[in-house]
N, C-alpha and C. Protein backbone atom coordinates (compact mmCIF):
# COMPACT_ATOMS: atom_id res chain seq x y z
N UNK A 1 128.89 93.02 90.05
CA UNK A 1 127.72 92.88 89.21
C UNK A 1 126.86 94.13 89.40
N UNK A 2 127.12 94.76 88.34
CA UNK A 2 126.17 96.11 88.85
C UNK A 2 126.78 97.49 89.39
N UNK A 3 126.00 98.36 90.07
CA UNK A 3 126.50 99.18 91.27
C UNK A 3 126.34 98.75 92.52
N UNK A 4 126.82 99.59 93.88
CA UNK A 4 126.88 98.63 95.18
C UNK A 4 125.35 99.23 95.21
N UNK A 5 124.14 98.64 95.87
CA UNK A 5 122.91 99.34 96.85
C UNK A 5 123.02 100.43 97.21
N UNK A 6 122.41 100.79 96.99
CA UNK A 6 121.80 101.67 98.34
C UNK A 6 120.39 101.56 99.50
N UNK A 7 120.76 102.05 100.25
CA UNK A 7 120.09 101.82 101.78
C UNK A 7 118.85 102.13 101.41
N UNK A 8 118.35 103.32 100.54
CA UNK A 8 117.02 103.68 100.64
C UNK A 8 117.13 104.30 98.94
N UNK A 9 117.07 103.52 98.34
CA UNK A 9 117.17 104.25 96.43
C UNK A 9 115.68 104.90 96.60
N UNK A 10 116.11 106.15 95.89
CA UNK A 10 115.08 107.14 95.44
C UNK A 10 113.47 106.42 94.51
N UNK A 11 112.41 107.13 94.59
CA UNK A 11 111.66 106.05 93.87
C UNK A 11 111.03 104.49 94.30
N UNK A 12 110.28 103.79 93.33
CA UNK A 12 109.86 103.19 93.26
C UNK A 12 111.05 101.98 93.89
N UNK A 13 110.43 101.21 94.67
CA UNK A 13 111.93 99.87 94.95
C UNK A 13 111.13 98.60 94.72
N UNK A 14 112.29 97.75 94.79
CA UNK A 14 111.75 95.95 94.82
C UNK A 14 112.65 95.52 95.65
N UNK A 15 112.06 94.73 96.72
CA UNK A 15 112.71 94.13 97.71
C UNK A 15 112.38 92.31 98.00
N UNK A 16 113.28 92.00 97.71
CA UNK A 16 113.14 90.57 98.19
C UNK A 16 113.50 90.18 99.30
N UNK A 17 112.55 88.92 100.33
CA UNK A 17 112.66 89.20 101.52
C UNK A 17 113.02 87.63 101.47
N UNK A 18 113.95 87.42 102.63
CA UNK A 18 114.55 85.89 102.89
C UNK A 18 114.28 85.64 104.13
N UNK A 19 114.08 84.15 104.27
CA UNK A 19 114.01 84.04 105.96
C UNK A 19 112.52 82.97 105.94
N UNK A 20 111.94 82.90 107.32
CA UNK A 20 110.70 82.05 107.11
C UNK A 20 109.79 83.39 106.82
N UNK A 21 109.41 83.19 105.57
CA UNK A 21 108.49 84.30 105.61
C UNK A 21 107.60 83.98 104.33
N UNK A 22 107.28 82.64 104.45
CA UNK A 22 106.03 81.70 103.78
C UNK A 22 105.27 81.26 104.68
N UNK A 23 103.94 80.87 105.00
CA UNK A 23 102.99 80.23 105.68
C UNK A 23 102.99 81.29 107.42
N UNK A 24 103.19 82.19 106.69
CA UNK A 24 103.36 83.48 108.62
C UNK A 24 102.54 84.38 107.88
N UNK A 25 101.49 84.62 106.88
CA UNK A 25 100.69 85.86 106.89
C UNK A 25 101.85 86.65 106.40
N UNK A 26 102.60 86.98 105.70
CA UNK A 26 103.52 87.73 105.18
C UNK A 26 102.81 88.58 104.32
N UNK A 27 102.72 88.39 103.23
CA UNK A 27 101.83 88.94 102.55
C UNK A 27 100.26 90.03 102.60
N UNK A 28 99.55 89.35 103.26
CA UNK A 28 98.72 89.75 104.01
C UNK A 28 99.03 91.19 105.03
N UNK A 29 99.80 90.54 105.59
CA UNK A 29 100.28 91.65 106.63
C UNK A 29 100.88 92.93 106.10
N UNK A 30 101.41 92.31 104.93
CA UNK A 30 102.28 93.77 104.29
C UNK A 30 101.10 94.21 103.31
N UNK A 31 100.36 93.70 102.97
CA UNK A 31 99.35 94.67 102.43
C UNK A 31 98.50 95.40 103.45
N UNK A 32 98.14 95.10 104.64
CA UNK A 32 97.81 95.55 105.41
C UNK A 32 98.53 97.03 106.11
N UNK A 33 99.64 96.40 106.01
CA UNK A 33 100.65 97.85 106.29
C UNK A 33 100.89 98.78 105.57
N UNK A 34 101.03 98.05 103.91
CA UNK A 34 100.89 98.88 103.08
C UNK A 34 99.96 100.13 102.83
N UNK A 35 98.81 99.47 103.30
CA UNK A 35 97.66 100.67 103.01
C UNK A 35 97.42 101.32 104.32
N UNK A 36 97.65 101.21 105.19
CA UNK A 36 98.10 102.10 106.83
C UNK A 36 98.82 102.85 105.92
N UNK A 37 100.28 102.63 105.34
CA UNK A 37 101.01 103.77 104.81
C UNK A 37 100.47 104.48 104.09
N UNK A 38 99.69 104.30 102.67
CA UNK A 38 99.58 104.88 101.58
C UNK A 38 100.22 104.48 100.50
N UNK A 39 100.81 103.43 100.49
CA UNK A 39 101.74 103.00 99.43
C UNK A 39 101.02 102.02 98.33
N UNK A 40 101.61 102.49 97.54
CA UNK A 40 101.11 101.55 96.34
C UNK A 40 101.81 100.04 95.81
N UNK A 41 101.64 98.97 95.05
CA UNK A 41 102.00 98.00 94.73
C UNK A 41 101.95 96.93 94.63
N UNK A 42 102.86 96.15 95.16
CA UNK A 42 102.31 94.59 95.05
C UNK A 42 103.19 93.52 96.34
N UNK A 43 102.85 92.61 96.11
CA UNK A 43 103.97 91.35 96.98
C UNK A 43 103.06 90.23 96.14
N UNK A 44 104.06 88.70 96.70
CA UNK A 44 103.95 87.92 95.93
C UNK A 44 104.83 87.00 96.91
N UNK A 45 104.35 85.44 96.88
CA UNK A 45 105.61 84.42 97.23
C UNK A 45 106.25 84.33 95.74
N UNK A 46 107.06 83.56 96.26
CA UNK A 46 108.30 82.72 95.29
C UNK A 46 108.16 81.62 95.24
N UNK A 47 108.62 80.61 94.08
CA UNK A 47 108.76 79.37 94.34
C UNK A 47 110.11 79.12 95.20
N UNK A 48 111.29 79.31 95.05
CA UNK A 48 112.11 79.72 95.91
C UNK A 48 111.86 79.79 97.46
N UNK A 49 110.72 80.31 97.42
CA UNK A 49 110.64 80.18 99.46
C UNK A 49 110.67 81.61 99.70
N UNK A 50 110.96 82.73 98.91
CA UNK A 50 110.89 83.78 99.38
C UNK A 50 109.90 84.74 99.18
N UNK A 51 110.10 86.00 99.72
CA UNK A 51 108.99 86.89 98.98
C UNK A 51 109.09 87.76 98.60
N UNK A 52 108.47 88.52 97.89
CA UNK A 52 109.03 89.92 96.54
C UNK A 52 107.89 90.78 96.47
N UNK A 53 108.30 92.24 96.62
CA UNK A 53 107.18 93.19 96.67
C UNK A 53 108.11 94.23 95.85
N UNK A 54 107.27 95.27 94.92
CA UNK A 54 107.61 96.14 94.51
C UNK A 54 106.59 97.22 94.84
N UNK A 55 107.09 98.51 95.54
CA UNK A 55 106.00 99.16 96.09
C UNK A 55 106.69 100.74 95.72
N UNK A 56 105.82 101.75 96.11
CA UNK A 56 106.08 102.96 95.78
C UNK A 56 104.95 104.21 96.46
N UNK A 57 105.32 104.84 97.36
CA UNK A 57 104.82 105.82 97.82
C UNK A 57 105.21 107.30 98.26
N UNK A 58 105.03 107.72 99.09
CA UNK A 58 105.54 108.78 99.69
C UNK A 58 106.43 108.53 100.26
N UNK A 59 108.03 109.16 100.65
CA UNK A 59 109.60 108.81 100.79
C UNK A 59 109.13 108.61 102.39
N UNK A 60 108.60 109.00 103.09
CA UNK A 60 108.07 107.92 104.84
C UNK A 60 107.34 106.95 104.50
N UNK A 61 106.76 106.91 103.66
CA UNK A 61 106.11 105.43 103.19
C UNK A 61 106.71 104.30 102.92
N UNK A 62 107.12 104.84 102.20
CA UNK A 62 108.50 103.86 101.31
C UNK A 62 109.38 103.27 102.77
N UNK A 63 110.32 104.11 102.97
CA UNK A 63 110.83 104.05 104.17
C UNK A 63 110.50 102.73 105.06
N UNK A 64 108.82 103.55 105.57
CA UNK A 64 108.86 102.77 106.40
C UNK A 64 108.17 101.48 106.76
N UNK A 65 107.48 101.23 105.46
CA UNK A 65 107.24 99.89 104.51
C UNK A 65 108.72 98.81 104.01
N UNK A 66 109.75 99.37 103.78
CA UNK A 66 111.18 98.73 103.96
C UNK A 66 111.70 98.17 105.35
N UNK A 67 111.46 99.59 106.38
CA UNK A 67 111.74 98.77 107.52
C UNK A 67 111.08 98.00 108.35
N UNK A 68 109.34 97.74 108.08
CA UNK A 68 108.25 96.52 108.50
C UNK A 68 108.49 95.95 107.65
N UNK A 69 109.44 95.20 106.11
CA UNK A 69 109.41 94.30 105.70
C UNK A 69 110.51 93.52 106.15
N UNK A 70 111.89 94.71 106.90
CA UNK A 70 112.81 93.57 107.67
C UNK A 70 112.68 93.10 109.19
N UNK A 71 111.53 93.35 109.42
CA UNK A 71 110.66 92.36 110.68
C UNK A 71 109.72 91.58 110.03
N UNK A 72 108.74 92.33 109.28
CA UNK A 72 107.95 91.27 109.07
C UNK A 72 106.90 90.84 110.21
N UNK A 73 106.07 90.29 109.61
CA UNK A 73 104.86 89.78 111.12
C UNK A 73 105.17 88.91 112.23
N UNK A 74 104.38 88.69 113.12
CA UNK A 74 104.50 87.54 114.38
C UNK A 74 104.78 86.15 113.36
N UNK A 75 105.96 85.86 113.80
CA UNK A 75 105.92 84.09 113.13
C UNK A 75 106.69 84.27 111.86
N UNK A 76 107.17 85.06 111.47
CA UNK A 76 108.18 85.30 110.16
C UNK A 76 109.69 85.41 111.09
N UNK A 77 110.48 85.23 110.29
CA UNK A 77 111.52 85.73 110.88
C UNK A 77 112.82 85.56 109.36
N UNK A 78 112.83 87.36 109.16
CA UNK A 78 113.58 87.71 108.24
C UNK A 78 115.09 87.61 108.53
N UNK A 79 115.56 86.58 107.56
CA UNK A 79 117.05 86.93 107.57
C UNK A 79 117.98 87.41 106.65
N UNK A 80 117.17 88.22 105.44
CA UNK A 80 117.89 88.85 104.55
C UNK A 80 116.57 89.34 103.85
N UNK A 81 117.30 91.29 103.10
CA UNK A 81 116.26 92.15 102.36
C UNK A 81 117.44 92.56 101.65
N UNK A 82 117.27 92.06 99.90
CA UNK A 82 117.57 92.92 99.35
C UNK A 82 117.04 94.04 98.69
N UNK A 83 117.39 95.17 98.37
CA UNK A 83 116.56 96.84 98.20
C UNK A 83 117.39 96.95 96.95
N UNK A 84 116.16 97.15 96.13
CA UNK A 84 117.05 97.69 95.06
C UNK A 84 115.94 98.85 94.32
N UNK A 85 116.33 100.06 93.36
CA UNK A 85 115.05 100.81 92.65
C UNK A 85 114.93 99.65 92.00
N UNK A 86 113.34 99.74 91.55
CA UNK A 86 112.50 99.18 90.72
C UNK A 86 113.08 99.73 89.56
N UNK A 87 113.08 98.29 88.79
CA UNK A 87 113.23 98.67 87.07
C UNK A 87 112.03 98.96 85.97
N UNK A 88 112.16 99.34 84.97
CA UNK A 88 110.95 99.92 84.77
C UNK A 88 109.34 98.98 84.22
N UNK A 89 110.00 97.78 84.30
CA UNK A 89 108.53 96.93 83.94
C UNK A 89 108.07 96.74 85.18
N UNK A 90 108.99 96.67 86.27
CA UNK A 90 108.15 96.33 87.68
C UNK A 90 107.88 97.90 88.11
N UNK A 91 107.79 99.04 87.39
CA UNK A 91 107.05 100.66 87.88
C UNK A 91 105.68 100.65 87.25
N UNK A 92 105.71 100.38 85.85
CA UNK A 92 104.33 100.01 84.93
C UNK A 92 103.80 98.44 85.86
N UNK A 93 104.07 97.98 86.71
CA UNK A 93 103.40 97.02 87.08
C UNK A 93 103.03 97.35 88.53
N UNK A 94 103.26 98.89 88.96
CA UNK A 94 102.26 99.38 90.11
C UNK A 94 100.99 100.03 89.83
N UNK A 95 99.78 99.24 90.56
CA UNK A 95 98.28 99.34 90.45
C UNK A 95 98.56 100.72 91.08
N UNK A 96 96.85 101.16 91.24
CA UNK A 96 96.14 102.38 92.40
C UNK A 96 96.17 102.00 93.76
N UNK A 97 96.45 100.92 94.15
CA UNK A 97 96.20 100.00 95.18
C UNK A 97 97.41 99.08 95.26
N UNK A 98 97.12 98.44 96.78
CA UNK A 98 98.77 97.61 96.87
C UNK A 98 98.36 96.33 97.10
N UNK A 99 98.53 95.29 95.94
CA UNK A 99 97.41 93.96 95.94
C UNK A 99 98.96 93.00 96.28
N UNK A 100 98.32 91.57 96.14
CA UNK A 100 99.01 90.43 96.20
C UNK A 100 98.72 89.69 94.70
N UNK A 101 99.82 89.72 94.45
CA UNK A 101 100.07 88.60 93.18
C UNK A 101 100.09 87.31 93.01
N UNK A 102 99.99 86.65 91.94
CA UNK A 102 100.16 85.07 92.34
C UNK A 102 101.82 85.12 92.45
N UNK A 103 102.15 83.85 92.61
CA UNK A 103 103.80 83.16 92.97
C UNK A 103 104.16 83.24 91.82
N UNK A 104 105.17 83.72 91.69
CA UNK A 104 106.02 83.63 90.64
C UNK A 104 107.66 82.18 90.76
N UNK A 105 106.79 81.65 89.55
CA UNK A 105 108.25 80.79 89.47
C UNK A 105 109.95 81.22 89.28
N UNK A 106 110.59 80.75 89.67
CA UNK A 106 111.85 81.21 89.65
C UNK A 106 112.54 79.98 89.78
């Protein structure tokens, strides 16, 4: 389905994060980290149980906003990130700033 991933796609990405990583400050925390980095975008729960951020910054930003989303905060515990580039309605849907969205149904 598709092409295989890649580890770190160029650009803007969307990553969905699996694992307990509802009711642990998830969100919160990654906006918090987010703007330590400089990165721009968003996160959001799922109805699903999971959580989804599309973000975009400087290629150490990016980076390393991917690899604090496969830890995650005290009390999360990630057991799957998929990485993929952002497609282009979720690039027009990065702010100046890296906010939290409502839940999106799924």
């Amino acid at each position: 389905m598709g092409q295989p991933q890649q580890e770190h796609p160029e650009g803007p990405l969307h990553v969905l994060i699996r694992g307990r990583v509802q009711g642990v400050g998830f969100r919160e925390s990654m906006i918090f980290e987010a703007m330590r980095l400089g990165a721009r975008g968003w996160v959001r729960n799922r109805t699903d149980g999971n959580v989804e951020a599309v973000f975009d910054g400087s290629p150490a930003a990016r980076a390393s906003l991917l690899a604090w989303a496969r830890r995650g905060p005290d009390g999360a515990h990630v057991t799957e990130v998929e990485v993929r580039a952002a497609n282009a309605a979720e690039i027009t849907s990065i702010g100046a700033q890296f906010m939290r969205l409502p839940t999106a149904r799924v």
